[in-house]
Protein backbone atom coordinates (compact mmCIF):
# COMPACT_ATOMS: atom_id res chain seq x y z
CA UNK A 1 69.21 2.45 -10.36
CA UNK A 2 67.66 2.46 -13.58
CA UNK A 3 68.40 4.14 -16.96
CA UNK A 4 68.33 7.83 -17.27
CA UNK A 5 64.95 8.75 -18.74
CA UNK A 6 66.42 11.66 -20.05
CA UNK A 7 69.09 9.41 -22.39
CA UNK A 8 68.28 10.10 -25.99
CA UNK A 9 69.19 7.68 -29.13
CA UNK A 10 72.76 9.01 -30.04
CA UNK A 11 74.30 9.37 -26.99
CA UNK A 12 77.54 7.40 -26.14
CA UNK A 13 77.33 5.77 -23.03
CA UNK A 14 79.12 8.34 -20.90
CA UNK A 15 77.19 11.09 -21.67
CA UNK A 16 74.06 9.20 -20.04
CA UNK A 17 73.79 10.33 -16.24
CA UNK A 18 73.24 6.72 -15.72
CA UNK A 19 75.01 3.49 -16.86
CA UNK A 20 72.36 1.53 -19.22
CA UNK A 21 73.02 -1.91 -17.82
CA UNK A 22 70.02 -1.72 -15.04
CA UNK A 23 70.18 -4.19 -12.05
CA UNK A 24 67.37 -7.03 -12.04
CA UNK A 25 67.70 -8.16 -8.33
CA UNK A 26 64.21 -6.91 -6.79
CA UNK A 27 65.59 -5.16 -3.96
CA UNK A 28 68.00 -3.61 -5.65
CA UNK A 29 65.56 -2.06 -8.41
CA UNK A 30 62.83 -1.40 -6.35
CA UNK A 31 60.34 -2.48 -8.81
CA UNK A 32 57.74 -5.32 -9.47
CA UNK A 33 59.68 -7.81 -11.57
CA UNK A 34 56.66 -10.51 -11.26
CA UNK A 35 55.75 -11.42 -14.56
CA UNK A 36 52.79 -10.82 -15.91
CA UNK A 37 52.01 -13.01 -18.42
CA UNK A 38 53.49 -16.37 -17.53
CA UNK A 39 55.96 -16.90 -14.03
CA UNK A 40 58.93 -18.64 -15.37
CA UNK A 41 59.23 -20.58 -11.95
CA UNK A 42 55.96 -22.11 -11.98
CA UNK A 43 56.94 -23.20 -15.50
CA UNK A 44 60.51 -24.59 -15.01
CA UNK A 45 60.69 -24.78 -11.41
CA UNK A 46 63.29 -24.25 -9.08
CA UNK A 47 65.54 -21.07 -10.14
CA UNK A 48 68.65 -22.41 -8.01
CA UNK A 49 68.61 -25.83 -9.62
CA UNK A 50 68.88 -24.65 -12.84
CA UNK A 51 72.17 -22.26 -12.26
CA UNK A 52 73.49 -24.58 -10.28
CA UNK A 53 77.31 -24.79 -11.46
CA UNK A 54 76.92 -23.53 -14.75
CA UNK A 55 80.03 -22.80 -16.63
CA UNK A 56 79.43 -20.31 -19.04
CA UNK A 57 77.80 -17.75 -16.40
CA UNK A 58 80.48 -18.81 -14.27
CA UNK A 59 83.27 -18.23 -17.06
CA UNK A 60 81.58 -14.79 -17.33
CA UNK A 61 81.24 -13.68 -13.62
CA UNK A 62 85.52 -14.35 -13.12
CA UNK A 63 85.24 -11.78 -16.46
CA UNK A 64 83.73 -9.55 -14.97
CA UNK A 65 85.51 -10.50 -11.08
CA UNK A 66 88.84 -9.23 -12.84
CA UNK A 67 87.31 -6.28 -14.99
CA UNK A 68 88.90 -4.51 -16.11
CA UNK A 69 92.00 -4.96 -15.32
CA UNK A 70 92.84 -7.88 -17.45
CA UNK A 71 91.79 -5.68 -20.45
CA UNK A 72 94.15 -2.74 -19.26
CA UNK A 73 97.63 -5.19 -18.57
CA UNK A 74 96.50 -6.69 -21.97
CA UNK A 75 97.65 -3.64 -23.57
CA UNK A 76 99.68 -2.42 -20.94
CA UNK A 77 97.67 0.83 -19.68
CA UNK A 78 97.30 1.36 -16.08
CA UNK A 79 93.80 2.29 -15.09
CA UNK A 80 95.14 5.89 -13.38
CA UNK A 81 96.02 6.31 -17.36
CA UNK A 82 92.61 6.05 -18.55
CA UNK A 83 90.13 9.19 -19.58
CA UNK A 84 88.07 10.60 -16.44
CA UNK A 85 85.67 8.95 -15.03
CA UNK A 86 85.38 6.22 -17.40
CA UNK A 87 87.16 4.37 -14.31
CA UNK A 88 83.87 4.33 -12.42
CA UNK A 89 81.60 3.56 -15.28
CA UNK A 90 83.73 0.28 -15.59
CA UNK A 91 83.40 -0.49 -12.14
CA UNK A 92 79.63 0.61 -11.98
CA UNK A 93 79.04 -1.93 -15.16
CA UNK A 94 80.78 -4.85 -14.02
CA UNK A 95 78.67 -4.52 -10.40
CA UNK A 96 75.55 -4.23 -12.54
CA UNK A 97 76.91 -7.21 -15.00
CA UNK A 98 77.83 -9.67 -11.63
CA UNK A 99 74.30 -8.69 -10.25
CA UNK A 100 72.75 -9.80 -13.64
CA UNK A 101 74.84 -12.90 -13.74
CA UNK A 102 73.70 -13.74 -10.41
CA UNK A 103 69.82 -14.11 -11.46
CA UNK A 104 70.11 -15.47 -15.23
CA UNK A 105 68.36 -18.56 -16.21
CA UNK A 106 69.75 -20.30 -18.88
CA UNK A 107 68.17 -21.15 -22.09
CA UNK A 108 69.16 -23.25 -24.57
CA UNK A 109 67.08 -24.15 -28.11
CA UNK A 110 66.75 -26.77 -29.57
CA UNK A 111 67.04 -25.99 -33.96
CA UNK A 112 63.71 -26.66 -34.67
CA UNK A 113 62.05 -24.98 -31.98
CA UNK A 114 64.58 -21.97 -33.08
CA UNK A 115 63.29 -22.24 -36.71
CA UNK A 116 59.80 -21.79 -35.52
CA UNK A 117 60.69 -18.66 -33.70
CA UNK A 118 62.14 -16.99 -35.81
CA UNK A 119 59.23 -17.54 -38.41
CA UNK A 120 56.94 -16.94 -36.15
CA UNK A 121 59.15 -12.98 -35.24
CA UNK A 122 59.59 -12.43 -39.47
CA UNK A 123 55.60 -13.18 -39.64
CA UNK A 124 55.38 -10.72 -37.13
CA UNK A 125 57.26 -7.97 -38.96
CA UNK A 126 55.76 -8.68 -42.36
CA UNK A 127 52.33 -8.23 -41.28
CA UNK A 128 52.96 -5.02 -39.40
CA UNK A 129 52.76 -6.84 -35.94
CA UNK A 130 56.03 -5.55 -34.17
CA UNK A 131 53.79 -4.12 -31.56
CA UNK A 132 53.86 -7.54 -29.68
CA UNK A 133 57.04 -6.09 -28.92
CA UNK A 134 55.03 -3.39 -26.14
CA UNK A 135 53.70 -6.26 -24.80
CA UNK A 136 55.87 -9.06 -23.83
CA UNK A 137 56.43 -9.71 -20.32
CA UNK A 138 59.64 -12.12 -20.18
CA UNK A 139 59.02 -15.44 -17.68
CA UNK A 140 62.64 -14.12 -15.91
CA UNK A 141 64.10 -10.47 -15.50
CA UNK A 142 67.24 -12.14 -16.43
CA UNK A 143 67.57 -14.81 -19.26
CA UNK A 144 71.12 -15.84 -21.11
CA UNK A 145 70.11 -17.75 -24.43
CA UNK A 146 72.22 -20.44 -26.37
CA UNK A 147 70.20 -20.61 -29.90
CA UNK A 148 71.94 -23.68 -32.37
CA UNK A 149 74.88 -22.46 -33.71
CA UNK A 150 75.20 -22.31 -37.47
CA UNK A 151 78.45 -23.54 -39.00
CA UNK A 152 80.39 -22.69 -42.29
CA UNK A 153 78.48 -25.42 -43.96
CA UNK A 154 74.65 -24.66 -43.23
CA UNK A 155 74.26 -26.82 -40.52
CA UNK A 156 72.91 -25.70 -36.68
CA UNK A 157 74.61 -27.69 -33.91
CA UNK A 158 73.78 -27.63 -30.63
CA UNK A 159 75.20 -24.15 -28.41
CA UNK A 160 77.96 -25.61 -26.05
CA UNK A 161 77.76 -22.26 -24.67
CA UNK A 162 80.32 -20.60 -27.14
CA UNK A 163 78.11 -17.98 -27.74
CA UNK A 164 75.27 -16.50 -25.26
CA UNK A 165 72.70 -13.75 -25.83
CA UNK A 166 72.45 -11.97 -22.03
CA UNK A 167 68.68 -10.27 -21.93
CA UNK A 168 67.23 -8.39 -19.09
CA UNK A 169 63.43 -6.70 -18.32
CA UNK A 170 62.93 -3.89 -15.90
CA UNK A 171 60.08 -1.98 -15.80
CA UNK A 172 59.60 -2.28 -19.70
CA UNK A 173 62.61 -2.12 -20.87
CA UNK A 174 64.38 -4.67 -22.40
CA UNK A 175 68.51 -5.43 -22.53
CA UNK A 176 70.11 -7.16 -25.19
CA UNK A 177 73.98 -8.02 -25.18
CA UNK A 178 75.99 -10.78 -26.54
CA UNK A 179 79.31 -12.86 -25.25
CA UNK A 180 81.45 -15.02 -26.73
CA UNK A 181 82.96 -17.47 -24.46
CA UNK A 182 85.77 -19.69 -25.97
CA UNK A 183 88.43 -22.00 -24.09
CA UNK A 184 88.07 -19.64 -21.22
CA UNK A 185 88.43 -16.37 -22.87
CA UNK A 186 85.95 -14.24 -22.89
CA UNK A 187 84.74 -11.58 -25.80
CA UNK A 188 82.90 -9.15 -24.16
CA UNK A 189 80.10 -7.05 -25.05
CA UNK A 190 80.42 -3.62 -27.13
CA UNK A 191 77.37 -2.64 -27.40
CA UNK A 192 73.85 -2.77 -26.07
CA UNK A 193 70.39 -3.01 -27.81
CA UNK A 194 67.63 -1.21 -25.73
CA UNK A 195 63.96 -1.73 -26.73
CA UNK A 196 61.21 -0.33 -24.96
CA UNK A 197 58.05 -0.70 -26.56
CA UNK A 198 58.30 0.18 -30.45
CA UNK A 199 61.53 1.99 -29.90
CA UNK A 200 64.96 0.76 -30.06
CA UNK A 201 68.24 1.98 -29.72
CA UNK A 202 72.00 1.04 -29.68
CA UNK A 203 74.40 1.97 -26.95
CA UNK A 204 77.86 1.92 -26.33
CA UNK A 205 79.17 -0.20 -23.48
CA UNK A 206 81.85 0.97 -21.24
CA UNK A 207 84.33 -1.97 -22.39
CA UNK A 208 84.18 -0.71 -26.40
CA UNK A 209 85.16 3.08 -24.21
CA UNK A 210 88.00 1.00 -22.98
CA UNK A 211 89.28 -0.66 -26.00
CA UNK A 212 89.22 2.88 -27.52
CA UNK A 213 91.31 3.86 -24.34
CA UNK A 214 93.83 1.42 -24.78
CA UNK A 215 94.22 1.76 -28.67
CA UNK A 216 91.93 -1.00 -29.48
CA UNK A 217 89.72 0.39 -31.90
CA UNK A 218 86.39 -1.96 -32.54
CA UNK A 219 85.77 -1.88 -35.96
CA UNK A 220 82.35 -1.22 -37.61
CA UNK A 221 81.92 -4.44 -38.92
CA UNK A 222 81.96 -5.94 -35.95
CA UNK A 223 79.74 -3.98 -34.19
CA UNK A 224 77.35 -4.67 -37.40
CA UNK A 225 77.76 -8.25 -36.57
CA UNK A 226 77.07 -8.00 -32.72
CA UNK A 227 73.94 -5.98 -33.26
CA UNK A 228 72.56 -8.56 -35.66
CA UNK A 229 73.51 -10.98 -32.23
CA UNK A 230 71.11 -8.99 -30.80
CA UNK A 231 68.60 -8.80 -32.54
CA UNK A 232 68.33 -12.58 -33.27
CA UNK A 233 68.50 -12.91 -29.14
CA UNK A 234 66.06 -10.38 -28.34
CA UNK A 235 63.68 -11.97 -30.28
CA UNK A 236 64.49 -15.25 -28.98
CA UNK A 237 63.36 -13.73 -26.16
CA UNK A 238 60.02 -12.34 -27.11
CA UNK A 239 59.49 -15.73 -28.93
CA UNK A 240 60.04 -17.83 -25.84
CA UNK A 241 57.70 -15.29 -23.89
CA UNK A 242 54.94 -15.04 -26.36
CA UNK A 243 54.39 -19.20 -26.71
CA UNK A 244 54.77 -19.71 -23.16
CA UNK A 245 51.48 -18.83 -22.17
CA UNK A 246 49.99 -21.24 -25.02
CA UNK A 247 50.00 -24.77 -23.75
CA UNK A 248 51.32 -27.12 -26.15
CA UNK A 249 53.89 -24.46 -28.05
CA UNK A 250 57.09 -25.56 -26.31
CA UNK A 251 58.22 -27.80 -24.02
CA UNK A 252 60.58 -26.81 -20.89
CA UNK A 253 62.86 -29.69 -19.18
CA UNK A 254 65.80 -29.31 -16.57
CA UNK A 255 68.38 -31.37 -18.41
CA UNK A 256 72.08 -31.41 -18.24
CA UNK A 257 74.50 -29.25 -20.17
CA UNK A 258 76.97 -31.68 -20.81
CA UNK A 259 75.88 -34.62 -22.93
CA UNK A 260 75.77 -38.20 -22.06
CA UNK A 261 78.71 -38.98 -24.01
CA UNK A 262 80.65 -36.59 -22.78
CA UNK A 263 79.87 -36.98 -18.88
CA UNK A 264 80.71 -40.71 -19.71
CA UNK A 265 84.48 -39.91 -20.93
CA UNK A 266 85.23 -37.70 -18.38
CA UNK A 267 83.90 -40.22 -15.97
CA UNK A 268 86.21 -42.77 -17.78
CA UNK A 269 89.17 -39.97 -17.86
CA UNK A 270 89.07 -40.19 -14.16
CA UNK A 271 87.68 -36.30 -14.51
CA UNK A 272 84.12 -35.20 -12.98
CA UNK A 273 82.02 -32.57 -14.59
CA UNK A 274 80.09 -30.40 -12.81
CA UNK A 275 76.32 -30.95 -12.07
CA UNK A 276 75.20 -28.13 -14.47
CA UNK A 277 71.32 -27.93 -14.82
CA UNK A 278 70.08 -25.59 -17.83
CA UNK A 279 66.29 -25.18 -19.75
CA UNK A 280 66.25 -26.65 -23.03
CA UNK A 281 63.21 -25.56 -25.15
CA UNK A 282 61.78 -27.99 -27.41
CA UNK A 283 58.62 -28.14 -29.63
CA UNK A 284 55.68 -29.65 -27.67
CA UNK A 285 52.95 -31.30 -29.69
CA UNK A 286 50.75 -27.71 -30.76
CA UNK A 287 54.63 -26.66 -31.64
CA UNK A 288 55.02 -29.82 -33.79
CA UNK A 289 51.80 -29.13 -36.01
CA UNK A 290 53.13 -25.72 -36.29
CA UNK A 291 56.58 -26.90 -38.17
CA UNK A 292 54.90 -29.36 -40.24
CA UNK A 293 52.41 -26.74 -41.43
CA UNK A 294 54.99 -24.40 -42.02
CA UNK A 295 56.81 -27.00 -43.91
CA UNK A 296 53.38 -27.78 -46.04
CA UNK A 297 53.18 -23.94 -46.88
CA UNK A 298 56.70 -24.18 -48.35
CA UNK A 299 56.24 -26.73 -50.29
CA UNK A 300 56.26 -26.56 -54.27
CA UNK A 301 54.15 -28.94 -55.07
CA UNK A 302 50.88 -27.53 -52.91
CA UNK A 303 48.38 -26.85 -55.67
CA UNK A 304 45.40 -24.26 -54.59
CA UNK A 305 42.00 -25.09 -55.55
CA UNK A 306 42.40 -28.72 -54.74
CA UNK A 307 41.18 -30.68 -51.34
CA UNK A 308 43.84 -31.61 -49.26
CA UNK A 309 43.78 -34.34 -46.73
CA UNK A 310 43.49 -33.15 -42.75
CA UNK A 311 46.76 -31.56 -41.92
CA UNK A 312 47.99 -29.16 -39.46
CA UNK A 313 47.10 -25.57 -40.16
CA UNK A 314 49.67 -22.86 -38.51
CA UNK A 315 49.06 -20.75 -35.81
CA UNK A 316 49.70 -17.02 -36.12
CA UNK A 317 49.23 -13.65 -34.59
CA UNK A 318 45.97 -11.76 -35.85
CA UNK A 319 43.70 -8.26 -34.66
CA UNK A 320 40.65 -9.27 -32.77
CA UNK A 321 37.46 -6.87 -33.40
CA UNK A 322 38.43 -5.12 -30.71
CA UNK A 323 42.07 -4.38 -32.21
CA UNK A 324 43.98 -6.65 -29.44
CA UNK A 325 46.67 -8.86 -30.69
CA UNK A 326 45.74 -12.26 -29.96
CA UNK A 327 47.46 -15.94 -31.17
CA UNK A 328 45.27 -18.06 -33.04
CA UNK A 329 46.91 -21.90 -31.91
CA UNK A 330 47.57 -24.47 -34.75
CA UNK A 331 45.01 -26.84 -35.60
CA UNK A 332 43.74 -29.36 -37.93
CA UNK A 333 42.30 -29.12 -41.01
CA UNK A 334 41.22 -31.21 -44.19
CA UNK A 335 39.50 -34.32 -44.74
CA UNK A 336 40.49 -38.38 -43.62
CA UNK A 337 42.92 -39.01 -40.60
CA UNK A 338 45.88 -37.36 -40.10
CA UNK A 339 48.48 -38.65 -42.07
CA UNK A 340 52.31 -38.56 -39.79
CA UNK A 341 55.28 -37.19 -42.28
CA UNK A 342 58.71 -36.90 -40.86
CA UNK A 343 59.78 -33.78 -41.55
CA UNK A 344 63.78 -32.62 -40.92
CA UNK A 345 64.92 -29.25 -40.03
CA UNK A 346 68.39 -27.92 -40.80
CA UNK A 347 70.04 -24.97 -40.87
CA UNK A 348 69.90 -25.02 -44.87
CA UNK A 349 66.30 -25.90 -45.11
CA UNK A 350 65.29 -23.41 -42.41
CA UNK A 351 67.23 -20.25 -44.07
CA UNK A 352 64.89 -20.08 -47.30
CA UNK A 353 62.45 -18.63 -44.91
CA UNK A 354 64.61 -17.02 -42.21
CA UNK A 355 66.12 -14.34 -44.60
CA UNK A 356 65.68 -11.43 -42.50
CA UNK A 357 66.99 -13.39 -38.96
CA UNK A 358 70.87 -13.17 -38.58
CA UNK A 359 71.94 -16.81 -38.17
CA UNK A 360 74.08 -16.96 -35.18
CA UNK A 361 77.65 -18.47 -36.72
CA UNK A 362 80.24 -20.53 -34.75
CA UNK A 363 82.74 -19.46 -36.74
């Protein structure tokens, strides 16, 4: 069951005849979910191995299990108290929500490979080239991204899978939420960005209809800060999509969620962690000369008018003749061999020229 084409931007979410959340399993939709620009299997491989035991989908499907009860004993409301009907748009969502659990590949991205993105999206805005939005095909119907986290001072860590950016596809359009996920308690979404094409809209999920039930008011500000969640995810997202299909851009590997050090201390501890496979995106080597030219271009002391030595030159969407959006790849440029700088990207260095991207905060 998908969304109600009649919905219009405004509407709270029981006043659609349909619940937003749309299932992604094929059978269920009854829709061609094949991707058409790039099939996320053939790039990462096996879909099992890489949701095999994960714990922050599986933190979110025993949410969603107990939903939403624990949120009406929380406040001490039985669910025969709440308004009518919002009883089976609860159950309706968290059926939808286990369903999109159950197909989710997990993402998670490494800083600098984040930076690019989200240059890459701001470029995209600024030169009046949001319509890459119409286009995108993502490699999965169902993806859950961990971005870096930014702390309080400046600097992106790797996501332990505090904070997760849920993003579904069917038949053109596109589902952005965001959960927060700490010491196995769960903040759930509120509300939903829905994109479809140029168009966008916000709606209400059923849980903010139940904290509103149960006198839990969500206050604007926070909603502010959980659409700017979504945003940064959904184009994540497109980002992810887009390079995909240019070889070089990223690189994909199956590794494991936990880190060496820490699989080694809980080996020591006498404790065994799961076997939890995820997708970490990386630069690959066209991604590489990307960052370093985008570095060069922010540099102060790059003088026009003089020759500069061969050095990467960044890639970029541009208009063919024809008016189709195409991606120009990085390449070299100058005179002499190619000279290797190392090049560091933080969090502080990367937010002169991420202004307009939320930075996703651990705090």
């Amino acid at each position: 069951m998908l969304r109600d084409r009649n919905f219009q931007s405004g509407h709270s979410w029981r006043e659609a005849k349909k619940p937003i959340i749309a299932v992604v399993r094929t059978e269920r939709a009854n829709c061609q979910l094949t991707p058409v620009h790039v099939d996320g299997h053939a790039v990462l491989g096996s879909a099992s191995a890489s949701k095999a035991g994960n714990d922050m989908v599986q933190e979110l499907k025993l949410f969603f299990t107990d939903y939403p009860r624990q949120i009406c004993e929380m406040q001490g409301c039985r669910q025969s108290e709440l308004p009518a009907g919002l009883m089976d748009q609860l159950l309706d969502y968290r059926a939808r929500s286990l369903a999109i659990l159950e197909d989710a590949q997990i993402f998670r991205i490494d800083a600098d490979a984040y930076w690019m993105m989200g240059e890459l999206v701001n470029e995209m805005k600024r030169d009046g080239l949001d319509e890459l939005y119409s286009q995108v095909q993502l490699p999965f119907p169902a993806m859950a991204i961990m971005p870096p986290l930014t702390g309080e001072d400046g600097i992106q860590r790797q996501n332990d899978g505090s904070v997760i950016g849920l993003v579904t596809q069917v038949e053109g359009n596109i589902y952005t939420q965001r959960f927060v996920i700490r010491q196995s308690t769960v903040g759930p979404s509120t509300c939903c960005l829905v994109t479809k094409g140029m168009k966008a809209e916000v709606v209400s999920t059923p849980t903010r209809e139940l904290f509103e039930a149960v006198g839990m008011p969500v206050p604007d500000g926070m909603i502010e800060d959980e659409l700017a969640m979504n945003r940064n995810f959904l184009g994540a997202a497109v980002a992810i999509a887009t390079l995909l299909r240019h070889d070089g851009m990223l690189e994909v590997q199956q590794v494991s969620l936990h880190p060496r050090q820490k699989r080694r201390q809980a080996e020591r501890s006498g404790k065994v962690l799961p076997a939890t496979l995820i997708t970490k995106i990386a630069l690959g080597k066209s991604g590489r000369g990307q960052v370093a030219a985008m570095k060069a271009d922010m540099a102060t002391d790059a003088h026009e008018g003089i020759p500069r030595r061969t050095h990467w030159v960044r890639g970029h969407h541009m208009k063919s003749r024809s008016g189709k959006l195409v991606w120009r790849m990085p390449h070299l440029r100058g005179a002499g061999p190619l000279v290797p700088q190392l090049r560091h990207v933080t969090g502080s260095a990367s937010a002169k020229g991420a202004a307009t991207t939320p930075q996703i905060n651990d705090t």
